[in-house]
Each structure stands twice: as C-alpha cells, then as structure tokens.
PDB file of N, CA and C in Angstrom:
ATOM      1  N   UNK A   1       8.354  12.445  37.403  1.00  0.00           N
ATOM      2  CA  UNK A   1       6.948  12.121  37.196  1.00  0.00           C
ATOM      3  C   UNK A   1       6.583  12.247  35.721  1.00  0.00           C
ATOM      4  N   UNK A   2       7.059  13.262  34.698  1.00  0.00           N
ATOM      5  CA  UNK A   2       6.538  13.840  33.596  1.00  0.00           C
ATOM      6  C   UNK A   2       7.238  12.662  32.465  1.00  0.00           C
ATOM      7  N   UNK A   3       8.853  12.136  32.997  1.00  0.00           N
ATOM      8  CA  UNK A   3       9.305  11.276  32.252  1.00  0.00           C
ATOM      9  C   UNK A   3       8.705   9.824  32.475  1.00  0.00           C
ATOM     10  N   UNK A   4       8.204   9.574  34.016  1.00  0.00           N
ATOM     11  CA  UNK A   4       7.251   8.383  33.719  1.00  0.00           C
ATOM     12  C   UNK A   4       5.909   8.335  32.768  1.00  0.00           C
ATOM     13  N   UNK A   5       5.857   9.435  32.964  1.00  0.00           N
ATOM     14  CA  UNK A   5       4.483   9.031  31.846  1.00  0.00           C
ATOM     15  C   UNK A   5       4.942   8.703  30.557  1.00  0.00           C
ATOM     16  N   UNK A   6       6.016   9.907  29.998  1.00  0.00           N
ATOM     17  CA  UNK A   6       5.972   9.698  28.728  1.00  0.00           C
ATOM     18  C   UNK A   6       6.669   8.349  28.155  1.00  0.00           C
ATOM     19  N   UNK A   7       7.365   7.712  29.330  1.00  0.00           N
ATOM     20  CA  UNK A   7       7.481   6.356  28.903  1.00  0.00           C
ATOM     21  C   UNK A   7       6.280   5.262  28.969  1.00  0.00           C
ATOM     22  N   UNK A   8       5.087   5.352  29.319  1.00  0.00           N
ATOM     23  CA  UNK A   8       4.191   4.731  29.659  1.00  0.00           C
ATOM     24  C   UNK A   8       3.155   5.131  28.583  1.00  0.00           C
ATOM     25  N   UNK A   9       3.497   5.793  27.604  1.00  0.00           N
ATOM     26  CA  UNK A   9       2.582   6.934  26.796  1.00  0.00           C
ATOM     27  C   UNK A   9       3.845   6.290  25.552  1.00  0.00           C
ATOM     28  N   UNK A  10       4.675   6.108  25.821  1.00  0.00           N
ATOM     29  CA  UNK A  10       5.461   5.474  24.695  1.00  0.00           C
ATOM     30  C   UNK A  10       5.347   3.818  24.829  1.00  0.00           C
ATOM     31  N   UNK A  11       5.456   3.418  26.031  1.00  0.00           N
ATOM     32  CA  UNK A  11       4.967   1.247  25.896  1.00  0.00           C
ATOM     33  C   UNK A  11       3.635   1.820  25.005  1.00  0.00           C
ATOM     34  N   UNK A  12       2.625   1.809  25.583  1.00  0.00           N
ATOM     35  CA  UNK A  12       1.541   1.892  25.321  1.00  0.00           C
ATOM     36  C   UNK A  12       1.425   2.250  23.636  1.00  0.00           C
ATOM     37  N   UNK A  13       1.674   2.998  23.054  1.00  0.00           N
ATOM     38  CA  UNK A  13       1.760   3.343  21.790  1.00  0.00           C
ATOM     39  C   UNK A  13       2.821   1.905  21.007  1.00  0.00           C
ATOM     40  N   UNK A  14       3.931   1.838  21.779  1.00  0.00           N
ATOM     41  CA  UNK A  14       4.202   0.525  20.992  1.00  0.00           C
ATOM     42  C   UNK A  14       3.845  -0.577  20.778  1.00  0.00           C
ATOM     43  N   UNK A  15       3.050  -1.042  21.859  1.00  0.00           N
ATOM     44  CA  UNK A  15       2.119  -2.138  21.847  1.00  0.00           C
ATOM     45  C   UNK A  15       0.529  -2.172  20.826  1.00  0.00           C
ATOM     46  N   UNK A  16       0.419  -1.262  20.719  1.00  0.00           N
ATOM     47  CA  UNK A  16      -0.986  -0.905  20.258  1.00  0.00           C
ATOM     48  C   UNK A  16      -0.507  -0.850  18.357  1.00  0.00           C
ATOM     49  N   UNK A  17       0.348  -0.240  18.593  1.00  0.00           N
ATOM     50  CA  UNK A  17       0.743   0.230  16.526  1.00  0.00           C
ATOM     51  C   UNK A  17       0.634  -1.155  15.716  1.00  0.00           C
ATOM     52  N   UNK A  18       1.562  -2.019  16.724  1.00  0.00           N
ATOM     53  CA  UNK A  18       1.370  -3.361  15.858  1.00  0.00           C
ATOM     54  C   UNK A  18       0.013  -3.999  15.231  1.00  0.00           C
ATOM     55  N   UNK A  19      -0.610  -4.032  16.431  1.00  0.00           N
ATOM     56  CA  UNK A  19      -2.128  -4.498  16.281  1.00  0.00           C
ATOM     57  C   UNK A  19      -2.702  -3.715  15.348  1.00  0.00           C
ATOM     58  N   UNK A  20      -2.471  -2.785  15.041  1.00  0.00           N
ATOM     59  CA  UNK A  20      -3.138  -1.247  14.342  1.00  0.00           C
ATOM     60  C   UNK A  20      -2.937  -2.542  12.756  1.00  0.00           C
ATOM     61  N   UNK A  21      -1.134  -2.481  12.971  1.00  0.00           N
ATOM     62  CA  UNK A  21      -0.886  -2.877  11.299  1.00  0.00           C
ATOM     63  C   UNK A  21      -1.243  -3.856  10.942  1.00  0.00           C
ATOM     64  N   UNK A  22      -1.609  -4.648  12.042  1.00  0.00           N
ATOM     65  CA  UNK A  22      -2.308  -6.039  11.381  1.00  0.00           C
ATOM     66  C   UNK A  22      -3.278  -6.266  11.406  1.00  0.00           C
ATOM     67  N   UNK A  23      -4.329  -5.515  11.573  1.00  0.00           N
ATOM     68  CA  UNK A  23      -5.458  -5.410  11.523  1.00  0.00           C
ATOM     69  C   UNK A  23      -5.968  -4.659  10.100  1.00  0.00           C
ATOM     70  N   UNK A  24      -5.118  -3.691   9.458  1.00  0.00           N
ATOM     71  CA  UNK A  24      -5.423  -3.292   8.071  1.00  0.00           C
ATOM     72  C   UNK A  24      -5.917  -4.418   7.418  1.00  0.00           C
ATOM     73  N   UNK A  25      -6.656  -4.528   5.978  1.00  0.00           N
ATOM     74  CA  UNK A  25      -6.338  -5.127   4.765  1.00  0.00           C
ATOM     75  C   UNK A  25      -5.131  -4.537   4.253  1.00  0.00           C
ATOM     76  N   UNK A  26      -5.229  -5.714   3.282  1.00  0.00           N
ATOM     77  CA  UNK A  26      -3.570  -6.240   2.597  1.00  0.00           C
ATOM     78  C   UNK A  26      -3.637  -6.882   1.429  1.00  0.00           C
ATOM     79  N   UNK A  27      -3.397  -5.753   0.566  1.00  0.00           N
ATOM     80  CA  UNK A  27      -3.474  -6.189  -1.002  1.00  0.00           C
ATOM     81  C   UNK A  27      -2.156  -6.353  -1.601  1.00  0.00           C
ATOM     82  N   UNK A  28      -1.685  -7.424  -2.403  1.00  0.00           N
ATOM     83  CA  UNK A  28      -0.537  -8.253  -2.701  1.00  0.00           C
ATOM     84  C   UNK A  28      -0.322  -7.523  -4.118  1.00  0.00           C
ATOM     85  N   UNK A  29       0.641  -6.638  -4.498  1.00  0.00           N
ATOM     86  CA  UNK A  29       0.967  -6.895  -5.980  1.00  0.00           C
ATOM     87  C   UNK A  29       2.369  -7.014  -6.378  1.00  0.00           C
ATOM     88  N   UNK A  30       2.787  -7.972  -7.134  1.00  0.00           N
ATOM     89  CA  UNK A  30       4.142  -8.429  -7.607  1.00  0.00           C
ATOM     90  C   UNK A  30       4.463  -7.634  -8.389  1.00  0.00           C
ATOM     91  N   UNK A  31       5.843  -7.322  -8.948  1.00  0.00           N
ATOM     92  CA  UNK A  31       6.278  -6.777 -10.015  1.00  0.00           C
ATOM     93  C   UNK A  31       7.199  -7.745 -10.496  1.00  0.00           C
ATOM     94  N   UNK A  32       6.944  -8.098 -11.771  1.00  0.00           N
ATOM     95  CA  UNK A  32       8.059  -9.284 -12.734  1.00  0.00           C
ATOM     96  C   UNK A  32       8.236  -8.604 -13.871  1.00  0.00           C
ATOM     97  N   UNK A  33       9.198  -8.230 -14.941  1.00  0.00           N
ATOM     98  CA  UNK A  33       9.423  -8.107 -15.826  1.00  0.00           C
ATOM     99  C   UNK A  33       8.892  -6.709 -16.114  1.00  0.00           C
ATOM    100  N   UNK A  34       9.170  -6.375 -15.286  1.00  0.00           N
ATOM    101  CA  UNK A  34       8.622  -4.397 -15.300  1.00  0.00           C
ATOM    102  C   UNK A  34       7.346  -4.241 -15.559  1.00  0.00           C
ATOM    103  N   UNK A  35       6.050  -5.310 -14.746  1.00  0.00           N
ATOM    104  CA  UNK A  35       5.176  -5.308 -15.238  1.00  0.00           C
ATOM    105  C   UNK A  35       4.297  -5.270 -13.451  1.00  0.00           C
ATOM    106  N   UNK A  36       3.267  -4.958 -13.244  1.00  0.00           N
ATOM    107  CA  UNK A  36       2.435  -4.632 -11.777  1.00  0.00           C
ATOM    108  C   UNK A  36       1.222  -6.517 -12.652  1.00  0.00           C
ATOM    109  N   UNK A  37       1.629  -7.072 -11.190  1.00  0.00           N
ATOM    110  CA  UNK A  37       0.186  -8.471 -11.477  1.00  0.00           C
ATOM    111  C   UNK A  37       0.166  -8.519 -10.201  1.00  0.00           C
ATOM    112  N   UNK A  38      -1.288  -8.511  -9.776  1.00  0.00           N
ATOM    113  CA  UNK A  38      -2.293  -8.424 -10.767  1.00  0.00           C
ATOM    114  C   UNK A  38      -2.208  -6.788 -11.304  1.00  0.00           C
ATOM    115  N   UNK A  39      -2.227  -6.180 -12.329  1.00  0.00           N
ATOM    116  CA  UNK A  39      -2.832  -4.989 -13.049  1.00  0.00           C
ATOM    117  C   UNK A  39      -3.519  -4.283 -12.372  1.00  0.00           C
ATOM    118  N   UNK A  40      -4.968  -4.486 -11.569  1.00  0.00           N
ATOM    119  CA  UNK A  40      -5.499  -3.981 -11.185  1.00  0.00           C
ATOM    120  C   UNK A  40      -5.942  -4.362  -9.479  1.00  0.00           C
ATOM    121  N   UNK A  41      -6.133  -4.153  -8.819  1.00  0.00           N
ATOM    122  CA  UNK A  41      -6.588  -4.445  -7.345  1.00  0.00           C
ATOM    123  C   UNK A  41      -8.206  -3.913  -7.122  1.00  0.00           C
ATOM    124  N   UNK A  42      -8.429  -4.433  -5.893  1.00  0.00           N
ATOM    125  CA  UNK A  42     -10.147  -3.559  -5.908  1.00  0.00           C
ATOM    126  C   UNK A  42      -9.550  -3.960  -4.016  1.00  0.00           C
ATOM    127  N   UNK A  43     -10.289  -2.633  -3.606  1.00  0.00           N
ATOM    128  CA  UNK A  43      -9.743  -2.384  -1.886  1.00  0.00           C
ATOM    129  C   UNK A  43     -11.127  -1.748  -1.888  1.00  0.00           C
ATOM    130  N   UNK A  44     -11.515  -2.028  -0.574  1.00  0.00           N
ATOM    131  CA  UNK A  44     -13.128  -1.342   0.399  1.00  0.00           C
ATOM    132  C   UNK A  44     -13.129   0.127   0.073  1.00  0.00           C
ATOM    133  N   UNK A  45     -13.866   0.538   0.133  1.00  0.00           N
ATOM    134  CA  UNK A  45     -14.375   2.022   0.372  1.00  0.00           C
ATOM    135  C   UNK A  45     -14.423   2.684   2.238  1.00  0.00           C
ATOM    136  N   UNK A  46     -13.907   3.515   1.997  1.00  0.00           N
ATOM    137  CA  UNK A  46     -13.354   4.103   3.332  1.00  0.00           C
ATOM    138  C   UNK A  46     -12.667   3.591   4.069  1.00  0.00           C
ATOM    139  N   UNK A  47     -11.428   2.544   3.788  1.00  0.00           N
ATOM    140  CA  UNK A  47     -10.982   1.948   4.922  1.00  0.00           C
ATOM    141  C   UNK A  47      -9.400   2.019   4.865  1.00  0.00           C
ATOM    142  N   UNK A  48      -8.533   2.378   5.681  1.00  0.00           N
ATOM    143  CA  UNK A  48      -6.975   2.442   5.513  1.00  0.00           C
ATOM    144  C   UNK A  48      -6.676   1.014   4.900  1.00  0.00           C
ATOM    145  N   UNK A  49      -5.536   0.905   3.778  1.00  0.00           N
ATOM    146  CA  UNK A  49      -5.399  -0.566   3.329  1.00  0.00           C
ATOM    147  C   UNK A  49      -3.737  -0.578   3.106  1.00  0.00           C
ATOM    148  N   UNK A  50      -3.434  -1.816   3.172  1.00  0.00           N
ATOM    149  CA  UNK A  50      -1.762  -1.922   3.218  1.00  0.00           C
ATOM    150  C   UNK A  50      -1.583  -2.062   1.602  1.00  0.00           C
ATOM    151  N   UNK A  51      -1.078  -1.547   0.844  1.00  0.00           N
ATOM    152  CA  UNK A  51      -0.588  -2.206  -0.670  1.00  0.00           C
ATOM    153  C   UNK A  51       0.953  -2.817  -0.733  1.00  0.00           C
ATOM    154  N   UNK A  52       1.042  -3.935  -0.963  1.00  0.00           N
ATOM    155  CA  UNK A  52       2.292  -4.756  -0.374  1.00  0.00           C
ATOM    156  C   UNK A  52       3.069  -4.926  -2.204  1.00  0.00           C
ATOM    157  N   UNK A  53       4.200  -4.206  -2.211  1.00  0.00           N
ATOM    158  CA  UNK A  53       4.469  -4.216  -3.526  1.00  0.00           C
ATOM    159  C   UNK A  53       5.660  -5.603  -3.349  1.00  0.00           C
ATOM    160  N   UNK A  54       5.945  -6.204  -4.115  1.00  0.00           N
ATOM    161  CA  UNK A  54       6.853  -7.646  -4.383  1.00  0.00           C
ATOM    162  C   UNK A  54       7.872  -7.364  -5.426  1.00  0.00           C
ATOM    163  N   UNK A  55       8.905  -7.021  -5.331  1.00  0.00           N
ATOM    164  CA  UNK A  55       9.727  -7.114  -6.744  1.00  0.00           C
ATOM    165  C   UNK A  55      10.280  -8.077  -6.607  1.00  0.00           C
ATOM    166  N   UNK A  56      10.130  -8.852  -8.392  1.00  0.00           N
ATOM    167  CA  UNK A  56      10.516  -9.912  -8.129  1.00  0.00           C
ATOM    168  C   UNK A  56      11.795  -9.814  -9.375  1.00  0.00           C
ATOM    169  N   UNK A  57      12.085  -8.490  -9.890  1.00  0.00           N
ATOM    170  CA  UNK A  57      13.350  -8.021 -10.800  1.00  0.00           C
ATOM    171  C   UNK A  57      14.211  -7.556  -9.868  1.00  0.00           C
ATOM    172  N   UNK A  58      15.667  -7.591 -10.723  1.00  0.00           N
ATOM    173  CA  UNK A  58      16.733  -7.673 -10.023  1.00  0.00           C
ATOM    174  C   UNK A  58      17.269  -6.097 -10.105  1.00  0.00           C
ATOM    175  N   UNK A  59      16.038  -5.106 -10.895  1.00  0.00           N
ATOM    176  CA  UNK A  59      16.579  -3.747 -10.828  1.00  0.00           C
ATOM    177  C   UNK A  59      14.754  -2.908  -9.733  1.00  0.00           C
ATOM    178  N   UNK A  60      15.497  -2.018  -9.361  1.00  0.00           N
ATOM    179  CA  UNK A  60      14.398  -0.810  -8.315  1.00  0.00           C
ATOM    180  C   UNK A  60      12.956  -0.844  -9.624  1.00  0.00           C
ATOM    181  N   UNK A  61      12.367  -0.526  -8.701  1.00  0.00           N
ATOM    182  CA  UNK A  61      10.806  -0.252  -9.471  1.00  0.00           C
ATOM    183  C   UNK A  61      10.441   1.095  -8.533  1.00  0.00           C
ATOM    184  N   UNK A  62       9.981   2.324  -8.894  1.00  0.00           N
ATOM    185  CA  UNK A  62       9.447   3.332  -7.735  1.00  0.00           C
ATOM    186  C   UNK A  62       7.736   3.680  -8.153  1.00  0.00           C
ATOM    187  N   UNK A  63       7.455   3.424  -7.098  1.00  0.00           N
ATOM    188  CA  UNK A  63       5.810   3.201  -7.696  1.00  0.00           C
ATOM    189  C   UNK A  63       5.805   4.622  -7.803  1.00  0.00           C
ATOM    190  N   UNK A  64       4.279   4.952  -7.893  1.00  0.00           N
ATOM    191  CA  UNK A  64       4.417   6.757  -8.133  1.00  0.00           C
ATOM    192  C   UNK A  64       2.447   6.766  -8.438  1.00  0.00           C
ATOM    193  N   UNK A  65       1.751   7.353  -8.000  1.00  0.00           N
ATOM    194  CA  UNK A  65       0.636   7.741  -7.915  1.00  0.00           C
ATOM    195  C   UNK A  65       0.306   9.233  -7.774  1.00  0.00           C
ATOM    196  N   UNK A  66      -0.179   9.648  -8.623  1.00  0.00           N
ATOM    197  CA  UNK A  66      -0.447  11.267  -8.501  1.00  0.00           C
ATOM    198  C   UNK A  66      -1.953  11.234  -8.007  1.00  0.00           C
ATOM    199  N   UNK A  67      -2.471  10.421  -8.150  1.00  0.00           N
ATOM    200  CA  UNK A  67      -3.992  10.057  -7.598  1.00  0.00           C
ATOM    201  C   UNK A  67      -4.011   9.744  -6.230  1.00  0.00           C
ATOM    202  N   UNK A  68      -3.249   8.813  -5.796  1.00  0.00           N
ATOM    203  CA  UNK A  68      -2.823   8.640  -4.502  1.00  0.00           C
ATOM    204  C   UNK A  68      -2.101   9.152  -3.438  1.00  0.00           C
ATOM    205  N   UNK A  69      -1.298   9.929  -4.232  1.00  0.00           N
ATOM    206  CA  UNK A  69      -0.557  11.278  -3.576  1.00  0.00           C
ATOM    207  C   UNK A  69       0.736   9.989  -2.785  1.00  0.00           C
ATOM    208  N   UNK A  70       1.178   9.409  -3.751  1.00  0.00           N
ATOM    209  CA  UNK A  70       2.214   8.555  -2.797  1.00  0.00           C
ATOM    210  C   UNK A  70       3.290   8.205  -3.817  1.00  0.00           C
ATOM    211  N   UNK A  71       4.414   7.768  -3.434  1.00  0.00           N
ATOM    212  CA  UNK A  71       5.517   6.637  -4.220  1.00  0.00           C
ATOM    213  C   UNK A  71       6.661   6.911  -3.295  1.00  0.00           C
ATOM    214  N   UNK A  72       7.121   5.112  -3.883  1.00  0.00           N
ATOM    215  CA  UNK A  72       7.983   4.785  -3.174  1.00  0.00           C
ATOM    216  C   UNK A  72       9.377   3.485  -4.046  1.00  0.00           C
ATOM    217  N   UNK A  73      10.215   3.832  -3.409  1.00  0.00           N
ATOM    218  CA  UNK A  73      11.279   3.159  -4.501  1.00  0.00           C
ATOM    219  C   UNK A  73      10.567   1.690  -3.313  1.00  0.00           C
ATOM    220  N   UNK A  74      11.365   0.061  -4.532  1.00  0.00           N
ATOM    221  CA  UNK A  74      10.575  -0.646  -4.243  1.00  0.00           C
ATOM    222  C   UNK A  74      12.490  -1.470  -4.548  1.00  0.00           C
ATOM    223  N   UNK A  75      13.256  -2.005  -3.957  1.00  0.00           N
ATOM    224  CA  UNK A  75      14.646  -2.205  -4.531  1.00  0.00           C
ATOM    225  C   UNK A  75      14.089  -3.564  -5.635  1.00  0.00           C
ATOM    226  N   UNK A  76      15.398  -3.971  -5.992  1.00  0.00           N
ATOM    227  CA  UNK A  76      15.226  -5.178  -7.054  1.00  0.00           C
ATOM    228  C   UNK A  76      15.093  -6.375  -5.705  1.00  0.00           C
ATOM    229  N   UNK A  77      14.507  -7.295  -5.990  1.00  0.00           N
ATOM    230  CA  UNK A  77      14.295  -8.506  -5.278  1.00  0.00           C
ATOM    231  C   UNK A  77      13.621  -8.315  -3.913  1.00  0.00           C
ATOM    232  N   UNK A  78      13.158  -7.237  -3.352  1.00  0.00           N
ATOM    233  CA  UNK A  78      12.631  -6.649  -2.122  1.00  0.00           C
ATOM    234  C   UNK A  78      10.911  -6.521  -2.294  1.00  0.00           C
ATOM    235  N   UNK A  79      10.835  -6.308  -0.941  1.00  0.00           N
ATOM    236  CA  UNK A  79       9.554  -5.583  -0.909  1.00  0.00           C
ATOM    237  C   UNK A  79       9.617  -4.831   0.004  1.00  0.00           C
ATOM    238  N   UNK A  80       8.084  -3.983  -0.592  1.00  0.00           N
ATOM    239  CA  UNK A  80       7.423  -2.689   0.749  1.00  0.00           C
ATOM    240  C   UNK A  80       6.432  -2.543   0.661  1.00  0.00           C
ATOM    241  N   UNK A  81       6.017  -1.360   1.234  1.00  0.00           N
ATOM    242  CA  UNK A  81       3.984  -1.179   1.656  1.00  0.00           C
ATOM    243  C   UNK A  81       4.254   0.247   1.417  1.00  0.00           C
ATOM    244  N   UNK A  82       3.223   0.503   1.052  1.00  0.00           N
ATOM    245  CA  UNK A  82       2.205   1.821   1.426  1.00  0.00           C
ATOM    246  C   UNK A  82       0.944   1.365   1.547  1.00  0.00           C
ATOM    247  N   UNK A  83       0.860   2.807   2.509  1.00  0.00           N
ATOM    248  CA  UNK A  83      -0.528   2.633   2.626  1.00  0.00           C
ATOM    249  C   UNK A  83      -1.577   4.051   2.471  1.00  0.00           C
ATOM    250  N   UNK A  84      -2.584   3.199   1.706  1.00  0.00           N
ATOM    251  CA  UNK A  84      -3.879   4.779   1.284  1.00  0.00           C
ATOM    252  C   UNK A  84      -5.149   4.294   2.214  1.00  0.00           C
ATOM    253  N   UNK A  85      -5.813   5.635   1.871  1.00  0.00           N
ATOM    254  CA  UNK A  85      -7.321   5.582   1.992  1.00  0.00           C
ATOM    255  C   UNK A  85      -7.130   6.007   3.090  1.00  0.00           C
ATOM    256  N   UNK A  86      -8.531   6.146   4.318  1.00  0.00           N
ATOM    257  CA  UNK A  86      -9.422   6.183   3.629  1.00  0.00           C
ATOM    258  C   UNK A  86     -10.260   6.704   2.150  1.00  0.00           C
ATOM    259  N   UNK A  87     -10.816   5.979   1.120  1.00  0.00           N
ATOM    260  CA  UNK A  87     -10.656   6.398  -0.125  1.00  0.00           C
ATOM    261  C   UNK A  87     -11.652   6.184  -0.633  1.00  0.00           C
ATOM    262  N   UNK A  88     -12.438   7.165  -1.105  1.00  0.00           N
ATOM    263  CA  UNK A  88     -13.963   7.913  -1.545  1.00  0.00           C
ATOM    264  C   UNK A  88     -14.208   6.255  -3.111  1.00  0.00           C
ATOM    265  N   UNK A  89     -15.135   5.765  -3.304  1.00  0.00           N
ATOM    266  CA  UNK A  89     -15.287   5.127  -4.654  1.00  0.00           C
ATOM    267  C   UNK A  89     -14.440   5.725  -5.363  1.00  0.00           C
ATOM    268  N   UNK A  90     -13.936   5.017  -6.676  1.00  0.00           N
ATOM    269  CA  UNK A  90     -13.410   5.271  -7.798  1.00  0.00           C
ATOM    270  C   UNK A  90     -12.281   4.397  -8.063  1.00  0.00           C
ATOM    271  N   UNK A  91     -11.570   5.249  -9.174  1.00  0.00           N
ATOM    272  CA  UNK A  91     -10.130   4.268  -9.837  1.00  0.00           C
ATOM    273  C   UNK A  91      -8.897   5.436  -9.674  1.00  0.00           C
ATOM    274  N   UNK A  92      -7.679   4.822  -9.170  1.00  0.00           N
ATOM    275  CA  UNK A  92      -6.788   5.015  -8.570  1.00  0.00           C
ATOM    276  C   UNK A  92      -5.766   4.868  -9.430  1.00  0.00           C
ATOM    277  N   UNK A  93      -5.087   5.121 -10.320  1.00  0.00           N
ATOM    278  CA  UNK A  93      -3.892   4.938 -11.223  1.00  0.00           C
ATOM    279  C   UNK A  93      -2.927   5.213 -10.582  1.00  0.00           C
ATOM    280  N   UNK A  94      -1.867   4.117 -10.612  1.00  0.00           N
ATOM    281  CA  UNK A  94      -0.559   4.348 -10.508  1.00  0.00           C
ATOM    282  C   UNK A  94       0.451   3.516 -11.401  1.00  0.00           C
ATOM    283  N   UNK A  95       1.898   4.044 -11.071  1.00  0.00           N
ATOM    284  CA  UNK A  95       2.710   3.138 -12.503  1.00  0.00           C
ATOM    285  C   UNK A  95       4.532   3.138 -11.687  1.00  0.00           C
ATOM    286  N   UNK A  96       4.852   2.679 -12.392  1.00  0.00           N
ATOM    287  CA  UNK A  96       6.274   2.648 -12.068  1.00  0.00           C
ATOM    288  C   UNK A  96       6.853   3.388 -12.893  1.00  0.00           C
ATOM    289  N   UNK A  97       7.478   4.413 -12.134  1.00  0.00           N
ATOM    290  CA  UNK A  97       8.369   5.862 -12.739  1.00  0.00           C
ATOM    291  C   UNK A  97       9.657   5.362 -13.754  1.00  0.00           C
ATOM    292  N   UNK A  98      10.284   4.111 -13.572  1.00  0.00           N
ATOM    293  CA  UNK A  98      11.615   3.806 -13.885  1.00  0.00           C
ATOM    294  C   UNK A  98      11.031   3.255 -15.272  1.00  0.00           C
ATOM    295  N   UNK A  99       9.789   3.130 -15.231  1.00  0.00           N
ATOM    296  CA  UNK A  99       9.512   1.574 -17.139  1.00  0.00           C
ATOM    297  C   UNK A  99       7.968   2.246 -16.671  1.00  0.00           C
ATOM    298  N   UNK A 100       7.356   3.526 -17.200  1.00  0.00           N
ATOM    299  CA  UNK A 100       5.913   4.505 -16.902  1.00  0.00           C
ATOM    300  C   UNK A 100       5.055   3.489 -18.166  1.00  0.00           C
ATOM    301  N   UNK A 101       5.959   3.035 -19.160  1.00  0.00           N
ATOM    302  CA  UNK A 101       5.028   2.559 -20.562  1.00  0.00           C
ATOM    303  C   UNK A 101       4.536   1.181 -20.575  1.00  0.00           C
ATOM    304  N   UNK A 102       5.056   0.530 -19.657  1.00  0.00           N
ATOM    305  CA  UNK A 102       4.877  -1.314 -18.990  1.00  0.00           C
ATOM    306  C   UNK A 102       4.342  -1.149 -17.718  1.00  0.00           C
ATOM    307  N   UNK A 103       5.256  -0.955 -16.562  1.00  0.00           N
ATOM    308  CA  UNK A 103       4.419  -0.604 -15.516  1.00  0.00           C
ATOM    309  C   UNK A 103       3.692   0.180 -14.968  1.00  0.00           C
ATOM    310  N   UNK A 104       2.077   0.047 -14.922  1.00  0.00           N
ATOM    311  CA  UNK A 104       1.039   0.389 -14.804  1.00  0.00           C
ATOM    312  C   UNK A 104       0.190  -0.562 -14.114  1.00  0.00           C
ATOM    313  N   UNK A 105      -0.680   0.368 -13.283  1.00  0.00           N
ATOM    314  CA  UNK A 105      -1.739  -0.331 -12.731  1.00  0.00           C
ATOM    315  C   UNK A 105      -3.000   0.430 -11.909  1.00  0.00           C
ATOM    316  N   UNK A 106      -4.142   0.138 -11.353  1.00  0.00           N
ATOM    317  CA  UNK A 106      -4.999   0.647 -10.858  1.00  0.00           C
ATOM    318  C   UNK A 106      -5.824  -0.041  -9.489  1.00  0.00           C
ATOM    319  N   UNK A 107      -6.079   1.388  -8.713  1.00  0.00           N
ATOM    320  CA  UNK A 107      -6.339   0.655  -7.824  1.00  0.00           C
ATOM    321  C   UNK A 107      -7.938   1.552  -7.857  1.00  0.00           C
ATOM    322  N   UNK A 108      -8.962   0.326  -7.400  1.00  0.00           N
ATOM    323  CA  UNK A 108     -10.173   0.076  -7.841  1.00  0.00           C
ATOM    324  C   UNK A 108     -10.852   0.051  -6.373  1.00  0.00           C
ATOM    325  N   UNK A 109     -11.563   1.801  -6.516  1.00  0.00           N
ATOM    326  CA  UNK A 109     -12.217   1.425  -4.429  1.00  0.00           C
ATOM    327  C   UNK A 109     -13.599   1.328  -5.058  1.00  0.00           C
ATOM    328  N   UNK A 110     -14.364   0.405  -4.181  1.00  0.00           N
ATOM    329  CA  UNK A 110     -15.875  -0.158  -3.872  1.00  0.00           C
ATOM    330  C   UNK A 110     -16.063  -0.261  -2.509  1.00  0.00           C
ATOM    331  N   UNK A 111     -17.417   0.072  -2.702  1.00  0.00           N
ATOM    332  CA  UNK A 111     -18.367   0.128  -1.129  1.00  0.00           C
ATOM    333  C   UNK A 111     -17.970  -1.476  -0.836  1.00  0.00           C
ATOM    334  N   UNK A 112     -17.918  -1.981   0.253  1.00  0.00           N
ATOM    335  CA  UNK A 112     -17.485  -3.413   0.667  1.00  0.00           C
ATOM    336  C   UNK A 112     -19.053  -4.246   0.213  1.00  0.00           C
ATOM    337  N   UNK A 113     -20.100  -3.694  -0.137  1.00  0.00           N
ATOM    338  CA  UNK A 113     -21.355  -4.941  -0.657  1.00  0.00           C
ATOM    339  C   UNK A 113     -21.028  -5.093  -2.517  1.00  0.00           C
ATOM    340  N   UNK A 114     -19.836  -4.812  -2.948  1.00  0.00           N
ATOM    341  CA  UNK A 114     -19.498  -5.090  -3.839  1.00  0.00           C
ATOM    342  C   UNK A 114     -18.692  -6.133  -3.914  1.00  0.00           C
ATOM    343  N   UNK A 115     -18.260  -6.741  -3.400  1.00  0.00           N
ATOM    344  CA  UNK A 115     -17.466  -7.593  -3.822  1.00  0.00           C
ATOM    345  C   UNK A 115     -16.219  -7.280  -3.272  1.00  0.00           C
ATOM    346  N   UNK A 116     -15.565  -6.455  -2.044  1.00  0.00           N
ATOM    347  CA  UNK A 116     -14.329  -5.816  -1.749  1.00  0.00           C
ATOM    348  C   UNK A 116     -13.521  -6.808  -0.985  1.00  0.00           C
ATOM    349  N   UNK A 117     -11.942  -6.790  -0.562  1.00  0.00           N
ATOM    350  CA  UNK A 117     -11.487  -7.840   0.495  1.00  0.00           C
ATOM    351  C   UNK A 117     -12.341  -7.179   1.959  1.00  0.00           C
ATOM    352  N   UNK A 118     -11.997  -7.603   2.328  1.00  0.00           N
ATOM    353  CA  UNK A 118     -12.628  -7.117   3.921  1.00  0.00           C
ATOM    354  C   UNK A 118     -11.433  -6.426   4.785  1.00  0.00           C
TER     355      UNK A 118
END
C-alpha cells in the first residue's frame, strides 16, 4: 500500500515539474569571444526565471554570481540554465570566473509595470 502511493506521489511529481519548467520566464544570454550579449538582462520582480547561458566558444565559461549566490561551468559550444529569484528590485552582477576582466554582466530586476519579460 505505502509503495503504491509513493509511486503515485512520484508520476504525479513527474508530470507536474515539466509544466513547472515551462512555465518560468526565460532569459537568453550568449557567450562569444569571452564576452556575456546581451551585457545586461532585465527579469520581473518576484518571479522564479530561467537564465539560459549559450556558449558559443570552443573553451568552458563558469558563470559565478556572488549576488546571486549561484555558478555554473557552461562547456565550450554547450549550453545551460540557472535559475534565480524570486528577486527583491535591483542589479544583480555576475561574470565569468575563467576571463572575470571581459566577461561580465548584470542582471536587472523590475516590478513587471516597468517594462519586464512576463
């Protein structure tokens, strides 16, 4: 009885996570030439958001945020996500640990009647 549930407590959770992740926002930033474009992003105020990093160099990039409390190696030609927030207004700095003096960038939270993605 106790193992039916927890398989029914496990479908259920797998079905649902997906929808979870695609339902976030999803902010795009490339990395070319040891460089974060766009530079800066702007994401909603209070809302979990996907940050979708792109390398488009043939060596690792590891993002790194001490503001964000996150990083993550990013390989050469790959991509990945993290994800922040919910996240109070303000500016968000982060950079790439491997090239700290080129790659740089910021992430920019606003109340959503600013101008935010949705």
């Amino acid at each position: 009885m106790r193992s039916n549930l927890f398989i029914f407590i496990l479908i259920l959770l797998c079905t649902l996570f997906p929808a979870w992740v695609r339902a976030l926002p999803e902010t795009i930033i490339e990395i070319k030439g040891n460089l974060f474009f766009p530079p800066e992003v702007v994401i909603p105020a209070n809302k979990k958001v996907k940050l979708t990093f792109i390398n488009h160099d043939p060596t690792p990039e590891e993002i790194d945020s001490f503001a964000l409390n996150r990083e993550k190696v990013i390989f050469g030609n790959s991509r990945g996500s993290i994800y922040v927030g919910p996240l109070s207004p303000g500016e968000y700095e982060f950079f790439g640990e491997f090239h700290p003096n080129s790659a740089v960038g910021k992430v920019i939270v606003k109340p959503l009647s600013e101008g935010t993605i949705k």
